[in-house]
C-alpha atoms as a PDB file:
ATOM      1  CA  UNK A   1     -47.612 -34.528  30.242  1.00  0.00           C
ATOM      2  CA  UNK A   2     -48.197 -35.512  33.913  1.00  0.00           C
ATOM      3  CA  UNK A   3     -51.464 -34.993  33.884  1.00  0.00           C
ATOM      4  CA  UNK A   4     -51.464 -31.878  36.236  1.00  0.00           C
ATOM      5  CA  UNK A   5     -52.316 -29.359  33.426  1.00  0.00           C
ATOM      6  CA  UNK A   6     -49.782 -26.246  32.691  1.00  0.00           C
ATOM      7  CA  UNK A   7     -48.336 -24.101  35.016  1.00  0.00           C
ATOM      8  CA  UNK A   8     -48.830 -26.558  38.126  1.00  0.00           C
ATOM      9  CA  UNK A   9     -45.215 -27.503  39.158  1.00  0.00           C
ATOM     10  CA  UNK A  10     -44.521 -23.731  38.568  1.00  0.00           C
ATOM     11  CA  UNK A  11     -46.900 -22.636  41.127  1.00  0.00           C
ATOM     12  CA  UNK A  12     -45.653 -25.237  43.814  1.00  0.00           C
ATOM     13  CA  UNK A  13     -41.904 -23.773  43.494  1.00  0.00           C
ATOM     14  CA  UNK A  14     -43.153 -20.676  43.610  1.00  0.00           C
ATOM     15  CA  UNK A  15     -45.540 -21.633  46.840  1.00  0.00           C
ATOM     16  CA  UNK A  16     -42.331 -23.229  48.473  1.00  0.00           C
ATOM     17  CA  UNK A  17     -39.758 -20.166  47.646  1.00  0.00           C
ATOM     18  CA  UNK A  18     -42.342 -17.860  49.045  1.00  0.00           C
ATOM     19  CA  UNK A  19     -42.948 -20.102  52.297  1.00  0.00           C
ATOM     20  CA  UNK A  20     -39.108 -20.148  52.114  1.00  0.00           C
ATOM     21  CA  UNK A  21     -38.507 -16.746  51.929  1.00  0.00           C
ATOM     22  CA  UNK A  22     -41.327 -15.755  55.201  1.00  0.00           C
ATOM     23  CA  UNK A  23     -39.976 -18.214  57.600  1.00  0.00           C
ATOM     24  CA  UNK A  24     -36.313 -16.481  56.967  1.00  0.00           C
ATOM     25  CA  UNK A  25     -37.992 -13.268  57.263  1.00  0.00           C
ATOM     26  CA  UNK A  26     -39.319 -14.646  60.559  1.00  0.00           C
ATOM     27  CA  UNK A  27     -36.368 -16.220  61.960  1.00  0.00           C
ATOM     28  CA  UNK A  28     -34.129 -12.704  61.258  1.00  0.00           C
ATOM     29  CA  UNK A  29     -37.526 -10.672  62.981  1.00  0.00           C
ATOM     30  CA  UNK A  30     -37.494 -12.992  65.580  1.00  0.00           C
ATOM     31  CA  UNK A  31     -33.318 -12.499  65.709  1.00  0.00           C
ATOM     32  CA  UNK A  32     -33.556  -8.860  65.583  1.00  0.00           C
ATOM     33  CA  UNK A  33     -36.060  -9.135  68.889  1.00  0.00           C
ATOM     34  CA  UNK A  34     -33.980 -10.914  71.000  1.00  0.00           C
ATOM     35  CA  UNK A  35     -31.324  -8.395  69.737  1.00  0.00           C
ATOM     36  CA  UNK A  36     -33.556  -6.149  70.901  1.00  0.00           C
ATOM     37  CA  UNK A  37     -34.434  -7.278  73.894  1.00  0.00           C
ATOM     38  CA  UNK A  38     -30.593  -8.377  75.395  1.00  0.00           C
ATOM     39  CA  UNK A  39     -29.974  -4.300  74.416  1.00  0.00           C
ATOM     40  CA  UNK A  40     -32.809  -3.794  77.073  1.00  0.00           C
ATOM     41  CA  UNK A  41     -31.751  -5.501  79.432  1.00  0.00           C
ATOM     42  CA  UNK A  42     -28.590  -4.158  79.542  1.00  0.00           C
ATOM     43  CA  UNK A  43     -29.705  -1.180  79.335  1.00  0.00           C
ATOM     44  CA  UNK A  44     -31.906  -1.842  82.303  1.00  0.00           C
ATOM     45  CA  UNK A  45     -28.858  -3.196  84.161  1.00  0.00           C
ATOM     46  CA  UNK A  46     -26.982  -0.373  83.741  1.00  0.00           C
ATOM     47  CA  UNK A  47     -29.651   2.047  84.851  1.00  0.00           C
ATOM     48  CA  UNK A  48     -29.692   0.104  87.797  1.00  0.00           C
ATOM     49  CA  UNK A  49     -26.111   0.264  88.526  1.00  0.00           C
ATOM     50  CA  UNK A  50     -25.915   4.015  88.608  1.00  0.00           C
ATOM     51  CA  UNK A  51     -29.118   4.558  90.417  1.00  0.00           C
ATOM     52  CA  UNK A  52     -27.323   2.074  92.841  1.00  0.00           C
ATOM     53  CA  UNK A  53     -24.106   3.496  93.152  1.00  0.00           C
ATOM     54  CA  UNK A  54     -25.881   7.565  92.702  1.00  0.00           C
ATOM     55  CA  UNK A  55     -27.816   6.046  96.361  1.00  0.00           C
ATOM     56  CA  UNK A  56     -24.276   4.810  97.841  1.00  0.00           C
ATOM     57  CA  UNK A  57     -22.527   7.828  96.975  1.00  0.00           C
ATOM     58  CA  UNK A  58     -25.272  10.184  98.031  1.00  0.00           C
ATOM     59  CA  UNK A  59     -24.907   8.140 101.409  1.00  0.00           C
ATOM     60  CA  UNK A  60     -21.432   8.460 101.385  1.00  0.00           C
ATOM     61  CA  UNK A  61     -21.631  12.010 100.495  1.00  0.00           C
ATOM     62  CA  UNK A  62     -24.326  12.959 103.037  1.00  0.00           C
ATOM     63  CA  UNK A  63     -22.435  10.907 105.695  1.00  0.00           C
ATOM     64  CA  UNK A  64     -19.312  12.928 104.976  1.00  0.00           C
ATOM     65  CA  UNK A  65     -21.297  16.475 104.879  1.00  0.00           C
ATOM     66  CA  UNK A  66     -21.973  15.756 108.826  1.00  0.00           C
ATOM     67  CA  UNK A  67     -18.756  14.834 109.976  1.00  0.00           C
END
């Protein structure tokens, strides 16, 4: 015996697979954000381009309607 009493070394793997197992479950959270957020964006930047081209056209249109 090591001197550590029974059932020691078994809770220090089990410590270390659990701190093993929450900072994967962190990293994938933390890759499912940035998922998220780069789905945003482009989302965002599309929005923009239609409102952007919906205010050309609708210049274009309204400038065509008068001549």
């Amino acid at each position: 015996m090591d001197g550590r009493g029974p059932g020691v070394g078994r809770e220090v793997v089990v410590t270390v697979e659990n701190e093993q197992s929450h900072v994967i479950e962190r990293e994938m959270r933390a890759e499912m954000r940035a998922e998220r957020e780069m789905r945003a964006e482009s989302e965002r930047e599309q929005d923009e381009g239609r409102e952007r081209r919906d205010r050309e056209m609708g210049v274009e249109r309204s400038r065509g309607s008068r001549e």
